[in-house]
N, C-alpha and C. Protein backbone atom coordinates (compact mmCIF):
# COMPACT_ATOMS: atom_id res chain seq x y z
N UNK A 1 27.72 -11.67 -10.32
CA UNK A 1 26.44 -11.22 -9.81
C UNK A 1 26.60 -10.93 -8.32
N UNK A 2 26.02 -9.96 -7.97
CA UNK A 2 26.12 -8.99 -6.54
C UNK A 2 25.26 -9.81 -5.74
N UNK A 3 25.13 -9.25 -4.35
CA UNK A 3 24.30 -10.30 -3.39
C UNK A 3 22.83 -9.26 -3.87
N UNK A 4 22.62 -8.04 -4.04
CA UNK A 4 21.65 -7.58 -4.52
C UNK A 4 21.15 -7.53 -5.66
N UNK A 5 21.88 -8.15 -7.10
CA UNK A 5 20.90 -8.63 -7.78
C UNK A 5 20.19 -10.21 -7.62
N UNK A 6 21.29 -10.78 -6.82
CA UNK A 6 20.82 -12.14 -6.22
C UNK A 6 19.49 -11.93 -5.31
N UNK A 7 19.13 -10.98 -4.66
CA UNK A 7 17.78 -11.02 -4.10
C UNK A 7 16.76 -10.27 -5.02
N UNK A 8 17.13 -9.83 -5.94
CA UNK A 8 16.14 -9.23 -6.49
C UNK A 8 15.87 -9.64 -8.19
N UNK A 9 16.10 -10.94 -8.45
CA UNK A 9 16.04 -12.13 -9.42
C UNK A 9 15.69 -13.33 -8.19
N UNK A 10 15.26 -13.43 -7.35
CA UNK A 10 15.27 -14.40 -6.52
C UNK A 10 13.97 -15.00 -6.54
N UNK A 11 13.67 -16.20 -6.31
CA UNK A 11 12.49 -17.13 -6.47
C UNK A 11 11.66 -16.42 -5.41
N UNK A 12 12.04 -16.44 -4.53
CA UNK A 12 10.58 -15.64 -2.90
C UNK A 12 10.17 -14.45 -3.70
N UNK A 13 11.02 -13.61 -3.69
CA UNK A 13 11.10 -12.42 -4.43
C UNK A 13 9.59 -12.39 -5.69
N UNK A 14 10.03 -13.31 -6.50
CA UNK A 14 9.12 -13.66 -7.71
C UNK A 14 7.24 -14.07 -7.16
N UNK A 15 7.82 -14.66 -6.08
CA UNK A 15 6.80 -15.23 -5.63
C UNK A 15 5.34 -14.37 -4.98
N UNK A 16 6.61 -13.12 -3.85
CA UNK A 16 6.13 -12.30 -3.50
C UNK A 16 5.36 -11.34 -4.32
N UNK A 17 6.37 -10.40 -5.24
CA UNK A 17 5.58 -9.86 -6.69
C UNK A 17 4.49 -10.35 -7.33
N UNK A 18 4.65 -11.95 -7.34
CA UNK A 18 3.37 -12.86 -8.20
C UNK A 18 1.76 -12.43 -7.15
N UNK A 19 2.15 -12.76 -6.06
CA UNK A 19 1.31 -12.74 -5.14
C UNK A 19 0.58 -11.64 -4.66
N UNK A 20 1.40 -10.15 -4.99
CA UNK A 20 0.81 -8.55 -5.34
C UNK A 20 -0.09 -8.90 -5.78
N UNK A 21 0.39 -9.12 -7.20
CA UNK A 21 -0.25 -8.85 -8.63
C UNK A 21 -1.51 -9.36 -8.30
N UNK A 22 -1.13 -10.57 -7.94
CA UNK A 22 -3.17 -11.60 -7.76
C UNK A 22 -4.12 -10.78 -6.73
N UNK A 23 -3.35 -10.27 -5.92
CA UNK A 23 -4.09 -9.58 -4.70
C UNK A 23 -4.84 -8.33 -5.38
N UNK A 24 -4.04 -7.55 -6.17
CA UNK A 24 -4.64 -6.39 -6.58
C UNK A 24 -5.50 -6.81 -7.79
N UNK A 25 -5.03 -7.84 -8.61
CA UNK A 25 -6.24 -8.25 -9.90
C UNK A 25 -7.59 -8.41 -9.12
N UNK A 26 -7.08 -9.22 -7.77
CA UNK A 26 -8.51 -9.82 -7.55
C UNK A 26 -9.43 -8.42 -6.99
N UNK A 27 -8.70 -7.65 -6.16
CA UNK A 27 -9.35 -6.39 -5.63
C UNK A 27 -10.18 -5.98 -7.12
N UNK A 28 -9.30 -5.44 -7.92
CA UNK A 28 -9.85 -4.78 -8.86
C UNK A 28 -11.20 -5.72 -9.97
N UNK A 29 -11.11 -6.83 -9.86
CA UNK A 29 -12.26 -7.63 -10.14
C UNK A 29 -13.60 -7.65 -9.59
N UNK A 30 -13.25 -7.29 -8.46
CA UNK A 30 -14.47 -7.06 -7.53
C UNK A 30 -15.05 -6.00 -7.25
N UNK A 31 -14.42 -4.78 -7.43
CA UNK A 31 -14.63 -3.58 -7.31
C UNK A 31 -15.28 -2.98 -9.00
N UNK A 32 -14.34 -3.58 -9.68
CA UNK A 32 -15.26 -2.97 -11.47
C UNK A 32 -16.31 -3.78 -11.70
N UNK A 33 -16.53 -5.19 -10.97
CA UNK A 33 -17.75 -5.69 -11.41
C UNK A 33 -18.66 -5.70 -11.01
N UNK A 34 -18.83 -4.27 -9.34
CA UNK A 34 -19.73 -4.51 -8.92
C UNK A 34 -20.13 -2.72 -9.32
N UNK A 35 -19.48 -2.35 -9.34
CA UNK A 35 -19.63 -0.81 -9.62
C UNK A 35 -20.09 -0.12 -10.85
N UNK A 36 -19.13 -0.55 -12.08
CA UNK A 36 -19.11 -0.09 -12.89
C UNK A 36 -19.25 -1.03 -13.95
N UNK A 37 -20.51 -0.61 -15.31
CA UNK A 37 -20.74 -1.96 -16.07
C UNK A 37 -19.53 -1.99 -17.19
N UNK A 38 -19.10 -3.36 -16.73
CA UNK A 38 -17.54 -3.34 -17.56
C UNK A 38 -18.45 -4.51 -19.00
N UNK A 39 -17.60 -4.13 -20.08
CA UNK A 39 -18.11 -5.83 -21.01
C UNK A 39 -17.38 -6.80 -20.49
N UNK A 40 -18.02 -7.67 -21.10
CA UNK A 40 -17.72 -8.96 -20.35
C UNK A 40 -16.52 -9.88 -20.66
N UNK A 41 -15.81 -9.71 -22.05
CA UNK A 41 -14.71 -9.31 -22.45
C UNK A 41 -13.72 -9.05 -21.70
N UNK A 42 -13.17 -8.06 -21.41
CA UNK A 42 -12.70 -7.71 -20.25
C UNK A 42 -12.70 -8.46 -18.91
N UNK A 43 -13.88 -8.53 -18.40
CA UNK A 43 -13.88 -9.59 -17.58
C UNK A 43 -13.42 -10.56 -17.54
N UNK A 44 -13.46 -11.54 -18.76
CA UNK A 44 -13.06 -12.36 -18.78
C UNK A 44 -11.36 -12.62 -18.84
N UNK A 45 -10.79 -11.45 -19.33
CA UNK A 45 -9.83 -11.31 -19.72
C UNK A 45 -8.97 -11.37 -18.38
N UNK A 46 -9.55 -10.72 -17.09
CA UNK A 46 -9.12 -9.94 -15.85
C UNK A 46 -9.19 -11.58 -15.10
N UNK A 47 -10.12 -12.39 -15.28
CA UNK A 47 -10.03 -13.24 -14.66
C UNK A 47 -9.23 -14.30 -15.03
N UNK A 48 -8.96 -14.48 -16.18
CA UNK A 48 -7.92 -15.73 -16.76
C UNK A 48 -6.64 -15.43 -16.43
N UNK A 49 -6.16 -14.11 -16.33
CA UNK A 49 -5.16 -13.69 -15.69
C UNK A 49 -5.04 -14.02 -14.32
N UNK A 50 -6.15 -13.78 -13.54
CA UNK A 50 -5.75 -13.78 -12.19
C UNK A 50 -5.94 -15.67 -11.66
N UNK A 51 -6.29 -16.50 -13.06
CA UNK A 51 -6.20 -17.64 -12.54
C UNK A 51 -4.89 -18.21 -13.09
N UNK A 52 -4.28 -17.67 -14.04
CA UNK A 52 -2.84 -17.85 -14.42
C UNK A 52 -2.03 -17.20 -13.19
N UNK A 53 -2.27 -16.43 -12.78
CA UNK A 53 -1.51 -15.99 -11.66
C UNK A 53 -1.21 -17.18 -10.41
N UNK A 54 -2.41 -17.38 -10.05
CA UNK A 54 -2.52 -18.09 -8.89
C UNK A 54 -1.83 -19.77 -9.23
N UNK A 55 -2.42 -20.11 -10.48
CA UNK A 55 -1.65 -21.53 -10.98
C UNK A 55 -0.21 -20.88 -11.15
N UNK A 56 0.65 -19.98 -11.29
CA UNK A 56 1.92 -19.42 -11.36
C UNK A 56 2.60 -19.61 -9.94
N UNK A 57 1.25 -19.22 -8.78
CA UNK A 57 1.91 -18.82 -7.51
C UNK A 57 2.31 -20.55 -7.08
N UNK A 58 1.45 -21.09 -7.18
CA UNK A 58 1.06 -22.50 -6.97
C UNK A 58 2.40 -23.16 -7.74
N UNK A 59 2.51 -23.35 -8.95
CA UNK A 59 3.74 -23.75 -8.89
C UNK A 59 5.00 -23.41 -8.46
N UNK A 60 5.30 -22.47 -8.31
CA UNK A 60 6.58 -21.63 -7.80
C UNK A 60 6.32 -22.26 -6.50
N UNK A 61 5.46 -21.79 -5.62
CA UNK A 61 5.52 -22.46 -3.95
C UNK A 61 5.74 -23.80 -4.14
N UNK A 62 5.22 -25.01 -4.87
CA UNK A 62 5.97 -26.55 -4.84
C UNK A 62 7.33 -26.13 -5.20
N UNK A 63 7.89 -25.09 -5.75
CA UNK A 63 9.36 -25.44 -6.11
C UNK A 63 10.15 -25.46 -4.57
N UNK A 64 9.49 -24.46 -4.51
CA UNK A 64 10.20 -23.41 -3.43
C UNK A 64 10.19 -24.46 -1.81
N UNK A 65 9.09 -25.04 -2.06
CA UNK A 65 8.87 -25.92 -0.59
C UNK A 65 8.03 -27.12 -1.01
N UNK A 66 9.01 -28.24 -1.73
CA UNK A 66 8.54 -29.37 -2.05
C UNK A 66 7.89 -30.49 -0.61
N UNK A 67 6.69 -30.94 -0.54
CA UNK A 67 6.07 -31.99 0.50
C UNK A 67 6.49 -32.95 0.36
N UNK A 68 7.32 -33.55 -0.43
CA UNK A 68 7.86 -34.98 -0.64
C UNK A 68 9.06 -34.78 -0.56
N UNK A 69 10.12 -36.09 -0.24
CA UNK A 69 11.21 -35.51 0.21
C UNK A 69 12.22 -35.31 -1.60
N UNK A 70 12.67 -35.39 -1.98
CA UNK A 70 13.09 -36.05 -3.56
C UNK A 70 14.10 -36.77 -3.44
């Protein structure tokens, strides 16, 4: 394995991408639910995602930078 697939399989890396994704779910949550009448379905759908996201980001950051020493 190359030093460039090593950064681009990399935990920050993952973290960073994870952390897009929530940014733009959440944009787009806020913008279709105030604009346009979405079902609620959907909604719900948009939001369980973007709280799996954030519990995703949340664990990855304890990996990544544990507060206790081990």
């Amino acid at each position: 394995m190359n030093i460039l697939e090593t950064n681009l399989n990399s935990p920050q890396r993952r973290l960073i991408e994870l952390r897009m994704e929530h940014a733009d779910l959440d944009a787009l949550i806020d913008r279709v639910g105030s604009v346009v009448p979405l079902d609620e379905l959907s909604l719900r759908r948009m939001k369980k995602r973007r709280l799996e996201l954030r519990d995703h980001i949340e664990r990855l950051e304890r990996t990544l930078d544990p507060k206790e020493p081990a």
